[in-house]
N, C-alpha and C. Protein backbone atom coordinates (compact mmCIF):
# COMPACT_ATOMS: atom_id res chain seq x y z
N UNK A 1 0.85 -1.18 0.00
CA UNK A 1 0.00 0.00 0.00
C UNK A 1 0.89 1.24 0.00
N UNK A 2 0.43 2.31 -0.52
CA UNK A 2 1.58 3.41 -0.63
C UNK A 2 1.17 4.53 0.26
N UNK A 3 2.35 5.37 0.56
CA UNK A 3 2.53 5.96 1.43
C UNK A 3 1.41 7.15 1.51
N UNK A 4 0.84 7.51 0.79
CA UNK A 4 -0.33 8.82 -0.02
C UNK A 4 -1.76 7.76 0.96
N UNK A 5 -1.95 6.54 0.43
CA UNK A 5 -3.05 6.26 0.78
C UNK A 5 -3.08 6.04 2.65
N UNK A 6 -1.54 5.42 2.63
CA UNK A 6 -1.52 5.28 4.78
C UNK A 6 -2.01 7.06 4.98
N UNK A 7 -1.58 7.71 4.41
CA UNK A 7 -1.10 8.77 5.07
C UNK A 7 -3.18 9.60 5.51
N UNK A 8 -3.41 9.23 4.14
CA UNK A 8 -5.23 9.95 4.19
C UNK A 8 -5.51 8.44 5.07
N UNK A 9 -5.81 7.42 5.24
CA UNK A 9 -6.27 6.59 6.20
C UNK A 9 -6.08 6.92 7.98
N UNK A 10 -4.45 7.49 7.94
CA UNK A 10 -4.54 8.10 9.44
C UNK A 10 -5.30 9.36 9.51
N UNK A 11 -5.01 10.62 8.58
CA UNK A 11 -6.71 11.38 8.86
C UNK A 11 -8.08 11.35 9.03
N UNK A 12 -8.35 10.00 8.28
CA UNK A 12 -9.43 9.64 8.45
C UNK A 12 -9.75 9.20 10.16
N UNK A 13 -8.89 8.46 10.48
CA UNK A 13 -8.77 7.63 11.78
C UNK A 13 -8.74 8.83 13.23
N UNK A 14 -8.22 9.84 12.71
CA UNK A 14 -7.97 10.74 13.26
C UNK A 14 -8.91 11.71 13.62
N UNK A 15 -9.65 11.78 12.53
CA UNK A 15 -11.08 12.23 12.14
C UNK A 15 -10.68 14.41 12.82
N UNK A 16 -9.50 14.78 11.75
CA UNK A 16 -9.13 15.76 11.75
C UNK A 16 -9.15 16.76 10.82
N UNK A 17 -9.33 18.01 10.74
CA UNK A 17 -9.61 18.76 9.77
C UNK A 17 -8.28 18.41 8.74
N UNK A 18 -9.05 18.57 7.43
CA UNK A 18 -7.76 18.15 5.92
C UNK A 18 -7.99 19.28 5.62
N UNK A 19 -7.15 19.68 4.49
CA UNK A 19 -6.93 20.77 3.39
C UNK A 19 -7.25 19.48 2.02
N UNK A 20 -7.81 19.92 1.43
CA UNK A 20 -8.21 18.89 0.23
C UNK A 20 -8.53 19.31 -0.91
N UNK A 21 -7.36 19.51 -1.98
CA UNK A 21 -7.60 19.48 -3.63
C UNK A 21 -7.81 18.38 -4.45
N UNK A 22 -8.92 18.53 -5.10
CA UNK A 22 -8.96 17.41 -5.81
C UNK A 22 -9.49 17.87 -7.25
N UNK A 23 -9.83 17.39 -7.71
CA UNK A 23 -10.64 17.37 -9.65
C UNK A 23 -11.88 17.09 -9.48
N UNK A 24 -13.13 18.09 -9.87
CA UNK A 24 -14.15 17.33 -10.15
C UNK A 24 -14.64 16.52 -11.17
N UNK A 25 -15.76 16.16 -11.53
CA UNK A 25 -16.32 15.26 -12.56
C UNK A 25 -15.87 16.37 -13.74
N UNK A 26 -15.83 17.40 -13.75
CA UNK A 26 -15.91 18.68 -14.67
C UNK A 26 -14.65 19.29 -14.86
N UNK A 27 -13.75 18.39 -14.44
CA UNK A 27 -12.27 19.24 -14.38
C UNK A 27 -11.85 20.52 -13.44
N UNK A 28 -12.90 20.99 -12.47
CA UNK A 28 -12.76 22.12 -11.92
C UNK A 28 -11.66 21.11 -10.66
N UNK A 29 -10.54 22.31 -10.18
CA UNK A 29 -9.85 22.17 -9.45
C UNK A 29 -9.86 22.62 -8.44
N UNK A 30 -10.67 21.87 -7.33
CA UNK A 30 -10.76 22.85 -5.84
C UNK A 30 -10.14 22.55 -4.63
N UNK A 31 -10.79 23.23 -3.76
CA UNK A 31 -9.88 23.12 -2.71
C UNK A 31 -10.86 23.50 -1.35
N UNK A 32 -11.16 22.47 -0.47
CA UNK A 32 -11.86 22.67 0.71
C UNK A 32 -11.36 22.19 2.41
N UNK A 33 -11.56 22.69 3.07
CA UNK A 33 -10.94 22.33 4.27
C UNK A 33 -12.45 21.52 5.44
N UNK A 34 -12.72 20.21 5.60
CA UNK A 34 -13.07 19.78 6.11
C UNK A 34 -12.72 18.67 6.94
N UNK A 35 -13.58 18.05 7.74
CA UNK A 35 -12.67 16.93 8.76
C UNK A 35 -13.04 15.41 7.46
N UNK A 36 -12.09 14.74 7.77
CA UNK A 36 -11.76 13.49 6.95
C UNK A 36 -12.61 12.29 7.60
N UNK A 37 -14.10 12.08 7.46
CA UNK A 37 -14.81 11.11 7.72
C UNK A 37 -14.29 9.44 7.42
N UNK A 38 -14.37 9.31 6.28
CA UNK A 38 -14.19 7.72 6.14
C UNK A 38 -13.65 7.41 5.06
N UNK A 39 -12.93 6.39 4.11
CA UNK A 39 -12.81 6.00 3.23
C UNK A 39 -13.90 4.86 3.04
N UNK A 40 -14.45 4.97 1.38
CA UNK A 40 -15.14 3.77 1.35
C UNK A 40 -15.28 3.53 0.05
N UNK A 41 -15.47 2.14 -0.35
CA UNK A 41 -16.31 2.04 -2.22
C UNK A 41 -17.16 1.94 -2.08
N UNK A 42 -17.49 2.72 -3.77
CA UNK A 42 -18.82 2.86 -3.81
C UNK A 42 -18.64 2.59 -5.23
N UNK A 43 -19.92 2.24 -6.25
CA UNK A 43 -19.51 1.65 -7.62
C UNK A 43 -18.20 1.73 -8.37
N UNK A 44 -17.62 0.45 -7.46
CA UNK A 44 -15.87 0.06 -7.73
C UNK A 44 -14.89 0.85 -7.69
N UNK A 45 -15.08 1.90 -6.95
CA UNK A 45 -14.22 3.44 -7.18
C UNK A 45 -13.79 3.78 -5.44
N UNK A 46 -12.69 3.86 -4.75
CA UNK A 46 -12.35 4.55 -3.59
C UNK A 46 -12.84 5.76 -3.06
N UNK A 47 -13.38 6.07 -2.32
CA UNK A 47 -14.10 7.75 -2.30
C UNK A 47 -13.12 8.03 -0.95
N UNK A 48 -13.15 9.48 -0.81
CA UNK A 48 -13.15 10.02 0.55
C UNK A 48 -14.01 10.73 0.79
N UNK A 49 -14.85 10.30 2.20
CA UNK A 49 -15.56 10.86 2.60
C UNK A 49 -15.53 12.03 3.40
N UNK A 50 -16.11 13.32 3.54
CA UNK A 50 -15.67 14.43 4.25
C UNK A 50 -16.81 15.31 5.02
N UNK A 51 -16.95 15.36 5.89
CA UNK A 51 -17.92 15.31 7.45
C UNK A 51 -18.85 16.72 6.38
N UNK A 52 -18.54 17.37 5.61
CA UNK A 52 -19.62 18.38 4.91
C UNK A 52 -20.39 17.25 3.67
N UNK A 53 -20.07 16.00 3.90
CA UNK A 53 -21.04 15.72 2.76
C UNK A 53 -20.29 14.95 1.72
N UNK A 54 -19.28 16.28 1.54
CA UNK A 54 -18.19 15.95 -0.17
C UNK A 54 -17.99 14.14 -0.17
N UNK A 55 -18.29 13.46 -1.21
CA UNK A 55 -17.22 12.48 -1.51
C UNK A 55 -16.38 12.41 -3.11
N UNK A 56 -15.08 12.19 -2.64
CA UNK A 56 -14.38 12.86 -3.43
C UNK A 56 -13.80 11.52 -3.84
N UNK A 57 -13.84 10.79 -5.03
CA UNK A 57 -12.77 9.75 -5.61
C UNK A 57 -11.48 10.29 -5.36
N UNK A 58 -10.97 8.70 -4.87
CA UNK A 58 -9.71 8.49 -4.52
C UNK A 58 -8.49 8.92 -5.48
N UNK A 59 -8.91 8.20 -6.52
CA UNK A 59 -7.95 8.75 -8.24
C UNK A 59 -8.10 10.16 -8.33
N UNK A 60 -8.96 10.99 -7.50
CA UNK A 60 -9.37 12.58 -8.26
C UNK A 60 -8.41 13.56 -7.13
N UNK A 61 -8.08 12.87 -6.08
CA UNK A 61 -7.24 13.58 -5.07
C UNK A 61 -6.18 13.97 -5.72
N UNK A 62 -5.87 15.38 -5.34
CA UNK A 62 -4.05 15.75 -5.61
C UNK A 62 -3.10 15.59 -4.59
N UNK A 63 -4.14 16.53 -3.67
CA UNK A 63 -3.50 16.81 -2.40
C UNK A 63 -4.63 16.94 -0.73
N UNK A 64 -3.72 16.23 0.02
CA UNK A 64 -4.54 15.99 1.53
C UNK A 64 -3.56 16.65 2.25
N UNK A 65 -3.48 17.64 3.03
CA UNK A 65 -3.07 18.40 3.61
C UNK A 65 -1.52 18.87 2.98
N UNK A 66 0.10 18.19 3.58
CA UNK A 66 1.02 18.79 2.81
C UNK A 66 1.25 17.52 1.89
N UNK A 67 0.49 16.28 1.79
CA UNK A 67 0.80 15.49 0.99
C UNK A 67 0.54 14.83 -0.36
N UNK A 68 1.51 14.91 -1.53
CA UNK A 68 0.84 15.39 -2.54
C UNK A 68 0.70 13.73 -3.06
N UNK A 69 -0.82 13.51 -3.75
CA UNK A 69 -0.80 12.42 -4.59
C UNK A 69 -0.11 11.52 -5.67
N UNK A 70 0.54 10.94 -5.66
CA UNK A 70 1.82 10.24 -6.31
C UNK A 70 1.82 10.21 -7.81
N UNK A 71 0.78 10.35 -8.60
CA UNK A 71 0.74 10.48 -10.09
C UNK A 71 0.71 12.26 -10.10
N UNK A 72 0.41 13.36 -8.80
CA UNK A 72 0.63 14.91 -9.39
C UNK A 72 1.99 15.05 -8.84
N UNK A 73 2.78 14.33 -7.76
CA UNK A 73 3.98 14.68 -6.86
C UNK A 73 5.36 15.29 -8.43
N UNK A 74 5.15 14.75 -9.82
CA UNK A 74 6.28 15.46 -10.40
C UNK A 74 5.63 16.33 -11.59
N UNK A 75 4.32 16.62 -11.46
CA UNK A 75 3.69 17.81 -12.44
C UNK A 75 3.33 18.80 -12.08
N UNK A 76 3.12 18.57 -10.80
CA UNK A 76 2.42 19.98 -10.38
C UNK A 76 3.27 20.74 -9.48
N UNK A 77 3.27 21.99 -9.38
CA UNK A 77 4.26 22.70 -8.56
C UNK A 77 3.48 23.42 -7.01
N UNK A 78 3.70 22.59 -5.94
CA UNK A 78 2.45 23.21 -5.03
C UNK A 78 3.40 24.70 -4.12
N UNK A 79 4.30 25.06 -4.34
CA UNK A 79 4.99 25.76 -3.59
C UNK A 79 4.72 26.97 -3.25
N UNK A 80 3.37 27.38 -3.97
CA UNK A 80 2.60 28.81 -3.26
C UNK A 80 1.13 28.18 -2.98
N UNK A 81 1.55 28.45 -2.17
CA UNK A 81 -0.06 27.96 -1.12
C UNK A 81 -0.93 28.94 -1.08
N UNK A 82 -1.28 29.34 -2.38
CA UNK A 82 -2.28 30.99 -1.98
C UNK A 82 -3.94 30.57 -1.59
């Protein structure tokens, strides 16, 4: 299991506020700060669940707090946090 997925499983466990970018169905790129409810599947797909509701596919994550998702960790440049 890789280090991206331990790492959102202890937030979850933790059940602590995340910082969370991800992709929607629509390509929009956002960014919300809620507490990290649960991981779960749902039609064959990983979600994260997030205490406002959001569930966000697992593949659509970039980034969970300072840790960046392992297919964006050498494309994307996160070094301004605006």
């Amino acid at each position: 299991m890789d280090s991206f997925y331990e790492f959102v499983q202890e937030k979850v466990k933790s059940r602590t506020y995340v910082k969370v970018q991800y992709f929607t169905d629509i390509h929009e790129f956002l960014t919300v700060t809620a507490v990290a409810k649960e991981l779960k599947n749902g039609d064959g797909m990983e979600l994260l669940v997030l205490a406002s509701g959001e569930e966000v596919r697992f593949d659509r994550l970039v980034r969970v707090d300072k840790m960046v998702a392992p297919k964006y960790k050498d494309i994307m440049d996160f070094t301004c946090d605006c």
